[in-house]
N, C-alpha and C. Protein backbone atom coordinates (compact mmCIF):
# COMPACT_ATOMS: atom_id res chain seq x y z
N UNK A 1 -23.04 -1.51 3.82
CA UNK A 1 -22.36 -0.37 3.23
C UNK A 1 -23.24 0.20 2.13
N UNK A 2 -23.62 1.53 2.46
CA UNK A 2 -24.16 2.11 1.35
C UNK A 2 -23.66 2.95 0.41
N UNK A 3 -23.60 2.70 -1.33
CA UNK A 3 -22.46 2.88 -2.45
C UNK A 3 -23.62 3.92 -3.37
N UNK A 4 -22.91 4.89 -3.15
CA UNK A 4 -23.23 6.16 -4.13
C UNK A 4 -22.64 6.41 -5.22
N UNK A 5 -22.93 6.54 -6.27
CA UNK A 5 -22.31 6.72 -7.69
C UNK A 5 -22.36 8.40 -7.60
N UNK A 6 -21.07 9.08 -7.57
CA UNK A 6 -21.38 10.58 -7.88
C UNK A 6 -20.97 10.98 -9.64
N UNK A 7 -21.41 11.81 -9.76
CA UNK A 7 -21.30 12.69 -11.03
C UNK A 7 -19.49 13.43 -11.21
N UNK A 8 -19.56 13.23 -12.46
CA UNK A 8 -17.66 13.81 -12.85
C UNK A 8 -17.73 15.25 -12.15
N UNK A 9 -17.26 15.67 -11.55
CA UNK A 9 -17.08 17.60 -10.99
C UNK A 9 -15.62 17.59 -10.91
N UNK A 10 -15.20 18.74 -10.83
CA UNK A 10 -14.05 19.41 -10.03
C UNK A 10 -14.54 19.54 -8.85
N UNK A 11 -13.18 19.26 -8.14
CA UNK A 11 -13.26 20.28 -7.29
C UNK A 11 -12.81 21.36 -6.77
N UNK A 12 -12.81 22.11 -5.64
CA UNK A 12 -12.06 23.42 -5.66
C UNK A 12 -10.39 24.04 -5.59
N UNK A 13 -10.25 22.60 -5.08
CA UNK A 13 -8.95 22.34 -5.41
C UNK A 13 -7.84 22.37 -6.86
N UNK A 14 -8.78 22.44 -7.57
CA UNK A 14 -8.41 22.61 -8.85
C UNK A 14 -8.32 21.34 -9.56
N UNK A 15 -8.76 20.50 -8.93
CA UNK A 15 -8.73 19.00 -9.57
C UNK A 15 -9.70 18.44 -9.75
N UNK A 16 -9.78 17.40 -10.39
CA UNK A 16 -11.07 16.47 -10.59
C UNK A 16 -11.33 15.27 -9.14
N UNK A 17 -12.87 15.78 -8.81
CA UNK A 17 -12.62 15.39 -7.18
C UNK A 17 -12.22 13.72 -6.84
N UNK A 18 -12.36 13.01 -7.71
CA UNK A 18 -11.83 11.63 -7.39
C UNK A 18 -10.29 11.78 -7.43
N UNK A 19 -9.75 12.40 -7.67
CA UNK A 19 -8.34 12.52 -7.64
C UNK A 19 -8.18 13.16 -6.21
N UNK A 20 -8.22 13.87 -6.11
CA UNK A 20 -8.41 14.61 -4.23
C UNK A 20 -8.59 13.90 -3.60
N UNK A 21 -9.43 13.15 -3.61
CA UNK A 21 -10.02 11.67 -2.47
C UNK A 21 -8.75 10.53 -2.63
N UNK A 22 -8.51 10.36 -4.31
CA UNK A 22 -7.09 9.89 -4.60
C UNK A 22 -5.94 10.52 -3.26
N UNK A 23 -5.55 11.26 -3.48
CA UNK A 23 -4.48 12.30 -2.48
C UNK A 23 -4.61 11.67 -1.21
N UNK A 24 -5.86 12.14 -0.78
CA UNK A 24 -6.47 12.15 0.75
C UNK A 24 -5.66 10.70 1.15
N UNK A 25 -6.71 9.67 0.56
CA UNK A 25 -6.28 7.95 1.44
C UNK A 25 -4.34 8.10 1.05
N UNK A 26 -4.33 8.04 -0.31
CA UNK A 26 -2.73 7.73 -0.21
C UNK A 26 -1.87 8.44 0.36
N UNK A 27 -2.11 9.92 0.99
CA UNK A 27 -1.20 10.25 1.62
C UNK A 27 -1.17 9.99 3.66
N UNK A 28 -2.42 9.74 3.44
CA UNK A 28 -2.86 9.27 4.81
C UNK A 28 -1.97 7.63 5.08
N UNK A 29 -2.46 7.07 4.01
CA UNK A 29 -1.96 5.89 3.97
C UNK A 29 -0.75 5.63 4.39
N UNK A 30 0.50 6.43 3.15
CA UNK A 30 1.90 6.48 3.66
C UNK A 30 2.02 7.02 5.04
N UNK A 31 1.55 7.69 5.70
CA UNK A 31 1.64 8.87 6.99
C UNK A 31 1.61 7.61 8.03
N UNK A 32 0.64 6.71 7.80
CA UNK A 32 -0.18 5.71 9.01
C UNK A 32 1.18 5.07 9.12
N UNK A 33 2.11 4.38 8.08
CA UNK A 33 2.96 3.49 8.07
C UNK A 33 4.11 3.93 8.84
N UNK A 34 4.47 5.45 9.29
CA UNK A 34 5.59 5.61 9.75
C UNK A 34 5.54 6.02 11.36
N UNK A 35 6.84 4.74 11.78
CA UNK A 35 6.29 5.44 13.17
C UNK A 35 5.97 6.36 13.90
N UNK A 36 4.83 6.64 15.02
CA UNK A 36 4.85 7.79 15.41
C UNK A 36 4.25 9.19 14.73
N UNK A 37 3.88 8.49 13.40
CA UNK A 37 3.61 9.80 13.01
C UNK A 37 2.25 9.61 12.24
N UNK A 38 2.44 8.11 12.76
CA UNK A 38 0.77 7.48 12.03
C UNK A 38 -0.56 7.95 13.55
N UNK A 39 0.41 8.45 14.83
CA UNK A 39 -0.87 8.89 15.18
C UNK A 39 -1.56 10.39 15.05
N UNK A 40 -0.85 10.81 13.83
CA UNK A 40 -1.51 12.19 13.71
C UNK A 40 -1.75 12.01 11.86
N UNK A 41 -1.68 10.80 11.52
CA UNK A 41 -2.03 10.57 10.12
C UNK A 41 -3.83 11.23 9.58
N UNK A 42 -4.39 11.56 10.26
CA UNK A 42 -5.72 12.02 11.00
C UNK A 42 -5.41 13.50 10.26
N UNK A 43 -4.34 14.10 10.34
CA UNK A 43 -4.33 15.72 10.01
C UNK A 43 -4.44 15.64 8.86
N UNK A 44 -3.95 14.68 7.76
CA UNK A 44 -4.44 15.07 6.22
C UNK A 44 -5.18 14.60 5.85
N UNK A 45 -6.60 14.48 6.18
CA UNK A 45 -7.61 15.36 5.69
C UNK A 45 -8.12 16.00 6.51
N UNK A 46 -7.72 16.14 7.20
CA UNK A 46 -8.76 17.30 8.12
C UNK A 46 -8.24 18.15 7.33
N UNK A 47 -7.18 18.76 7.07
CA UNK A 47 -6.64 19.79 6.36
C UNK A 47 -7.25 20.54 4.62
N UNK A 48 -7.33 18.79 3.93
CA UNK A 48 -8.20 18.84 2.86
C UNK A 48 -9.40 19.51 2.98
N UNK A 49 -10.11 18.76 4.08
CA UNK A 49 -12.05 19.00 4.63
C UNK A 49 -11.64 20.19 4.42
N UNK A 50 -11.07 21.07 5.69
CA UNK A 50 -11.17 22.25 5.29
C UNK A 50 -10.58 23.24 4.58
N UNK A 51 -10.05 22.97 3.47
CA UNK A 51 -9.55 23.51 2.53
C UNK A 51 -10.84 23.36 1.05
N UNK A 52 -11.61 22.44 1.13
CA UNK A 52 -12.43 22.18 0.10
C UNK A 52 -13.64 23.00 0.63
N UNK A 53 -14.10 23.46 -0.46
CA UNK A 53 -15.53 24.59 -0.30
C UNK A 53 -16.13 24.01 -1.28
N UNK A 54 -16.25 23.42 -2.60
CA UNK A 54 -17.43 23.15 -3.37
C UNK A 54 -18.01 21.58 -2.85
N UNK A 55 -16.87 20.58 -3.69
CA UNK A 55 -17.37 19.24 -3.87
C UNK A 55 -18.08 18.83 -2.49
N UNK A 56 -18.97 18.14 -2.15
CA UNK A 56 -19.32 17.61 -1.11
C UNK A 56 -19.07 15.75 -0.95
N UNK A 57 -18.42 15.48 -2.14
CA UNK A 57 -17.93 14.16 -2.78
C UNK A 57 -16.56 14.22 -1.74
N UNK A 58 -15.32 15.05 -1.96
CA UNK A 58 -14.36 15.45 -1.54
C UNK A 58 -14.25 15.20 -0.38
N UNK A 59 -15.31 16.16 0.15
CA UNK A 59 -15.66 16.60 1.59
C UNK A 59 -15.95 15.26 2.78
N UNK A 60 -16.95 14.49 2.15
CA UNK A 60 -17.25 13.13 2.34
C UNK A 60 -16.10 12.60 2.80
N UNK A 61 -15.55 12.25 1.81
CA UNK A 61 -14.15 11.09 1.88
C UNK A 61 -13.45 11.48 2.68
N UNK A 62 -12.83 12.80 2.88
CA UNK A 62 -12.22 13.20 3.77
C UNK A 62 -12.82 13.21 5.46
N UNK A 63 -13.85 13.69 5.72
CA UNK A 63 -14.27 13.07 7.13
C UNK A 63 -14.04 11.58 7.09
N UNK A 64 -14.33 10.97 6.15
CA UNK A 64 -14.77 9.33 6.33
C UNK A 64 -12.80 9.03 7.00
N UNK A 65 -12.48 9.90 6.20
CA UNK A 65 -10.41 9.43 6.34
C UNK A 65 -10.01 9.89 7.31
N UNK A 66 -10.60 10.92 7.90
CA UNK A 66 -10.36 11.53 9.39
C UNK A 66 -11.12 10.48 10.21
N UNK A 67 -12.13 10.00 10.33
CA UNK A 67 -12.81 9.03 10.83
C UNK A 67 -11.82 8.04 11.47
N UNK A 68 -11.45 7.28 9.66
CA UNK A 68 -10.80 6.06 9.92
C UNK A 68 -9.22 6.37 11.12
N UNK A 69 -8.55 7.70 10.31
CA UNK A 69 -7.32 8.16 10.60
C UNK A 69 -7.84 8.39 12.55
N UNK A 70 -8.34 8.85 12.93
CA UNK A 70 -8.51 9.23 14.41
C UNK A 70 -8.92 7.56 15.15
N UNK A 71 -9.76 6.98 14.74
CA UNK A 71 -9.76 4.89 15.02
C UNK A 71 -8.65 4.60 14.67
N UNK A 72 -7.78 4.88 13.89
CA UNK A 72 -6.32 4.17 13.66
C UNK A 72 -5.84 4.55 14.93
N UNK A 73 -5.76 5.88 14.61
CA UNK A 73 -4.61 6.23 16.12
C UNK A 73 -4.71 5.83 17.52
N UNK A 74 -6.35 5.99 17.53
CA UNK A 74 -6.52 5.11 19.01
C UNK A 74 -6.22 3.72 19.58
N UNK A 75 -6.14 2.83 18.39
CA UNK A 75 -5.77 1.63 18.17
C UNK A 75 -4.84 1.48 18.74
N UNK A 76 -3.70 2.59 17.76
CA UNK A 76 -2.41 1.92 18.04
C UNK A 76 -2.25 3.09 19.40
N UNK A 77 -2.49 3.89 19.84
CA UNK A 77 -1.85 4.02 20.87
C UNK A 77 -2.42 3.54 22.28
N UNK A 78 -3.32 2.85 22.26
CA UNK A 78 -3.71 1.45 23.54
C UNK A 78 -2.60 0.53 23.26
N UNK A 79 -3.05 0.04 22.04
CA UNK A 79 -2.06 -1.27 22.24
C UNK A 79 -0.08 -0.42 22.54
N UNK A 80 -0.07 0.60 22.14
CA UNK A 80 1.79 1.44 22.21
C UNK A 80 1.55 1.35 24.13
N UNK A 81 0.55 1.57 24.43
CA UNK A 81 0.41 1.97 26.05
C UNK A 81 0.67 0.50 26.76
N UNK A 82 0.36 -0.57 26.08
CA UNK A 82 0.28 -1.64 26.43
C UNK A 82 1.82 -2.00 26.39
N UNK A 83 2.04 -1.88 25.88
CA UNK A 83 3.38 -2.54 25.42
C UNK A 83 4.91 -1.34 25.97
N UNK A 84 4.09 -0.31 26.13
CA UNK A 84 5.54 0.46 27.43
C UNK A 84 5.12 0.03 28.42
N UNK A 85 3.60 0.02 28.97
CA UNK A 85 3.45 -1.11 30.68
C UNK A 85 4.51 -2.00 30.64
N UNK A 86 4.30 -3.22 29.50
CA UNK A 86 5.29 -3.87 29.81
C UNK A 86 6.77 -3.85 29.61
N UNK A 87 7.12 -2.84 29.30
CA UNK A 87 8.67 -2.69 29.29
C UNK A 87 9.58 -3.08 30.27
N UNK A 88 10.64 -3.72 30.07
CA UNK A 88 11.43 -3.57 31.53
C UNK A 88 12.03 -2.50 32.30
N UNK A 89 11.75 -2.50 33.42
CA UNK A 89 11.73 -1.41 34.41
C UNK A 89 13.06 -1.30 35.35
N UNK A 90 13.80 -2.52 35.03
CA UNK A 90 15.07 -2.73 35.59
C UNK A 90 16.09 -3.78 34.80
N UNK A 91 17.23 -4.14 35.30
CA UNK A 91 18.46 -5.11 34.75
C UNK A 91 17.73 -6.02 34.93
N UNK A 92 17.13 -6.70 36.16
CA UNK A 92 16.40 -8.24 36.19
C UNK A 92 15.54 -8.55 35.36
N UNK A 93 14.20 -7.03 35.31
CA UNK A 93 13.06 -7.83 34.55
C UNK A 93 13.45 -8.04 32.97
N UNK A 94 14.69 -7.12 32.72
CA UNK A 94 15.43 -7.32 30.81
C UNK A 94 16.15 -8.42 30.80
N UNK A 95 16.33 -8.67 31.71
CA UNK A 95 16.94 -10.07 31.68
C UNK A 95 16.51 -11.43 31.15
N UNK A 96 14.84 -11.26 32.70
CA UNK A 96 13.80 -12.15 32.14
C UNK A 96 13.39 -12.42 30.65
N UNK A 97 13.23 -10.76 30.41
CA UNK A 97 12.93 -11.02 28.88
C UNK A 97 14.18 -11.66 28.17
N UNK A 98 15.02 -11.58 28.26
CA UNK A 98 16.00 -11.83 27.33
C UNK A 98 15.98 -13.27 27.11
N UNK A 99 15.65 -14.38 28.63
CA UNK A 99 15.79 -15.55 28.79
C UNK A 99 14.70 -16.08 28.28
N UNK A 100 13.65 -15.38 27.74
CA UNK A 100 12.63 -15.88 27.32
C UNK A 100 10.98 -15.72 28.24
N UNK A 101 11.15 -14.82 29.56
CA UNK A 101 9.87 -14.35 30.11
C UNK A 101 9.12 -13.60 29.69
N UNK A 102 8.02 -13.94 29.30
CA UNK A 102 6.90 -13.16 29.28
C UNK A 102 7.23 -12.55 27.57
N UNK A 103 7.77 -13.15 26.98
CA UNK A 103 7.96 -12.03 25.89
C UNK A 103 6.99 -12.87 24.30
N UNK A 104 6.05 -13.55 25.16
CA UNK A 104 4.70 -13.93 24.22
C UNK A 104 3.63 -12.95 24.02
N UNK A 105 3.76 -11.93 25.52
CA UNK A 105 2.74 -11.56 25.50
C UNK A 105 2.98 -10.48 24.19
N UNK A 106 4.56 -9.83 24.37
CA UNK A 106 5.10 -8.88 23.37
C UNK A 106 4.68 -9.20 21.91
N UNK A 107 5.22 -10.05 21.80
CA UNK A 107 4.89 -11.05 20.02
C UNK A 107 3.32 -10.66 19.87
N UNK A 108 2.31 -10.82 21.13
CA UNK A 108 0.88 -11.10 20.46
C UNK A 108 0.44 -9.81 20.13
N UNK A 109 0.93 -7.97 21.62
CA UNK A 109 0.56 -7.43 21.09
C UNK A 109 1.32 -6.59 19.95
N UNK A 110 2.13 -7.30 19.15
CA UNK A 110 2.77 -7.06 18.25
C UNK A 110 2.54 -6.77 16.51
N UNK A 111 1.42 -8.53 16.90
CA UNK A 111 1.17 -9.01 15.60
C UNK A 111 -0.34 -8.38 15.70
N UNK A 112 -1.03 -8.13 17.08
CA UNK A 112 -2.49 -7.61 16.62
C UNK A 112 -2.13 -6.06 16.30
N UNK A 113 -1.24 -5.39 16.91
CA UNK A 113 -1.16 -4.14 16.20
C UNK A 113 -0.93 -4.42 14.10
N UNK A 114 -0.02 -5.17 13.98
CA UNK A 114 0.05 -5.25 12.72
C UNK A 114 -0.82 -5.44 11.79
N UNK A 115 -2.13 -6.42 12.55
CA UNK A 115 -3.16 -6.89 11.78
C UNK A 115 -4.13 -6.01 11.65
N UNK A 116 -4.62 -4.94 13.02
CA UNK A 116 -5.01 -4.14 12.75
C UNK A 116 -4.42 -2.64 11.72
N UNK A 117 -3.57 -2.29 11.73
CA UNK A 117 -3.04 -2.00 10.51
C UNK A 117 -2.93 -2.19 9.42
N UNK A 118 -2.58 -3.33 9.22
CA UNK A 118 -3.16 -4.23 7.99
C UNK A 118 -4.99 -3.69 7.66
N UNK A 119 -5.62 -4.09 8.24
CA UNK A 119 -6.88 -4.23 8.30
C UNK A 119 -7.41 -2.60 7.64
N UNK A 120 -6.91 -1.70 8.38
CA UNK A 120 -7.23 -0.33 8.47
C UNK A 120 -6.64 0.31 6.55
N UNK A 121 -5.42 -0.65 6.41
CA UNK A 121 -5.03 -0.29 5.32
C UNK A 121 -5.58 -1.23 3.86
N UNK A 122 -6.08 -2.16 4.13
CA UNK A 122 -7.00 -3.00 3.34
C UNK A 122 -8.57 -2.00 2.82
N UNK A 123 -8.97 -1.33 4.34
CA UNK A 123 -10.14 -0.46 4.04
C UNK A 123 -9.68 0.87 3.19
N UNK A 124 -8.82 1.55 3.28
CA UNK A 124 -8.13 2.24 3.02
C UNK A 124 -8.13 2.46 1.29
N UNK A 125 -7.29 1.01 0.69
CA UNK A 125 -7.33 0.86 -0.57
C UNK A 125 -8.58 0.77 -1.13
N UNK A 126 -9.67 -0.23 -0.45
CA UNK A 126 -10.75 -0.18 -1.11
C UNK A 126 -11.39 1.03 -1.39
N UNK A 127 -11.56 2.45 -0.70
CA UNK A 127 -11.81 3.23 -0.16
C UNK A 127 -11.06 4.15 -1.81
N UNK A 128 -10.01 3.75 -2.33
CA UNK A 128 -9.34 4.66 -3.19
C UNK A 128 -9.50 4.19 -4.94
N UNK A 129 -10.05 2.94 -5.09
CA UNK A 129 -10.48 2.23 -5.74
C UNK A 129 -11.90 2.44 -6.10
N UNK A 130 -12.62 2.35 -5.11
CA UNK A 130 -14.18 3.03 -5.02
C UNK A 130 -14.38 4.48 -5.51
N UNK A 131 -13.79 5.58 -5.33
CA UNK A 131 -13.77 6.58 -4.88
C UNK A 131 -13.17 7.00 -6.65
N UNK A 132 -11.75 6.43 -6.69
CA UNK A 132 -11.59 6.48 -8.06
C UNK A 132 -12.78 6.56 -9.64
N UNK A 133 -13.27 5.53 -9.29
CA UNK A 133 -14.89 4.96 -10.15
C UNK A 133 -15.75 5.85 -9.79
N UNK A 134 -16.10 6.54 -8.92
CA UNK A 134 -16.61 8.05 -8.57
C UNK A 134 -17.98 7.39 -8.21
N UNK A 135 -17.37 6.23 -6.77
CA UNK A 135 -18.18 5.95 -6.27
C UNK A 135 -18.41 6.30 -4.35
N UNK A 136 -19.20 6.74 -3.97
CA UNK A 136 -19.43 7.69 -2.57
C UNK A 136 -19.89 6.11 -1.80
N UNK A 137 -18.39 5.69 -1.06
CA UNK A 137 -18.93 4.48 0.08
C UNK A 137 -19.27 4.75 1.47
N UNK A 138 -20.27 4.45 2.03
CA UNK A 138 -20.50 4.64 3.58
C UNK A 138 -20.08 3.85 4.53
N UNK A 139 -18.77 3.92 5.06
CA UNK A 139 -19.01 2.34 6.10
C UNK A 139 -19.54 2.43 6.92
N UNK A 140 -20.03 1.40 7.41
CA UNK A 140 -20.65 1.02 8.76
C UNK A 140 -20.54 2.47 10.21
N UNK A 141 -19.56 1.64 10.32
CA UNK A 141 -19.64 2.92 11.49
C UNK A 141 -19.20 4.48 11.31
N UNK A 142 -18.35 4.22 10.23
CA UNK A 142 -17.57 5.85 10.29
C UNK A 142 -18.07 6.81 8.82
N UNK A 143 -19.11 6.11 8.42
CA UNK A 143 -19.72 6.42 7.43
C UNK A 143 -21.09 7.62 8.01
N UNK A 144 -21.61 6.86 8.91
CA UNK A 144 -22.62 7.86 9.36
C UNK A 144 -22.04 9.33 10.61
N UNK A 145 -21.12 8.85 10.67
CA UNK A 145 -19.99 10.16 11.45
C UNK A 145 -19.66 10.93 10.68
N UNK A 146 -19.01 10.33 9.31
CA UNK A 146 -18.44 11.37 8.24
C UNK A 146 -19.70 12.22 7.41
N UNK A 147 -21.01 12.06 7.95
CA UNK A 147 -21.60 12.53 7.03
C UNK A 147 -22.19 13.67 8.11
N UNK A 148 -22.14 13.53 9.28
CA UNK A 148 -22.27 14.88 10.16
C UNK A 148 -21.18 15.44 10.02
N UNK A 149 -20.00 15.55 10.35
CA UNK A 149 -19.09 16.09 10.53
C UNK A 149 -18.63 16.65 9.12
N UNK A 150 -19.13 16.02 7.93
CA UNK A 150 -18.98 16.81 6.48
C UNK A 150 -20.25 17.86 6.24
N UNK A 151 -21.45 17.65 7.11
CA UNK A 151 -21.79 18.64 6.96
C UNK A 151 -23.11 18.16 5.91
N UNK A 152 -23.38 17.04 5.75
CA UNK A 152 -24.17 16.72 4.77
C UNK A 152 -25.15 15.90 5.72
N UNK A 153 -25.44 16.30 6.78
CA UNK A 153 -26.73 15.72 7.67
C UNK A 153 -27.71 16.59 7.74
């Protein structure tokens, strides 16, 4: 991970840009948590990105949160796809489940959706913490995406 220290600015938003980046993760954050609506948690910042014209600090974080926010959603909607496959399709196979068939596999992809969530929201905080200190983090993978797509390649 490569950690950039940026300089105090506004930004065009009328705020001081670590506060904007503030906005960005935490409202993304809450968005991810509710069902269904964490797979379009992705729209706030895209909305920010393009609403911001100066900071390129701003701009950053926000691809990096569209990044993460668009890998969240894909996440969870494989594993959501996974888990209506297995739905029951009739009175017998709800039954099965009821008696105890097959409903391990439910529990597992249950708890890896959670963990990945978890996970996504662990990066998330760090991400608002960093950013706070008016520090510019790159991750690994969605770090060198956010920096084409912000426009700073």
């Amino acid at each position: 991970m490569k950690t950039t220290i940026v300089d105090q600015h506004k930004s065009s938003l009328g705020m001081n840009a670590n506060l904007a980046t503030i906005i960005i993760f935490a409202a993304m954050l809450v968005v991810s948590w509710i069902p269904y609506l964490r797979w379009v948690a992705w729209a706030v910042p895209l909305v920010i990105m393009n609403m911001e014209k100066d900071s390129a600090f701003v701009k950053f974080q926000a691809a990096q949160a569209l990044v993460l926010g668009v890998a969240s959603a894909a996440c969870s909607f494989v594993l959501q796809i996974f888990i209506w496959i297995l739905m029951p399709k009739n009175i017998y196979r709800a039954l099965d489940y009821a008696m105890g068939g097959n409903w391990g596999i439910w529990a597992f992809l249950g708890t890896l959706a959670t963990i990945i969530g978890l996970a996504f929201t662990i990066i998330e905080i760090y991400l608002i913490v960093t950013s706070y200190d008016w520090k510019q983090v790159e991750l690994p993978i969605a770090g060198p995406i956010a920096t084409k797509v912000s426009g700073q390649a």
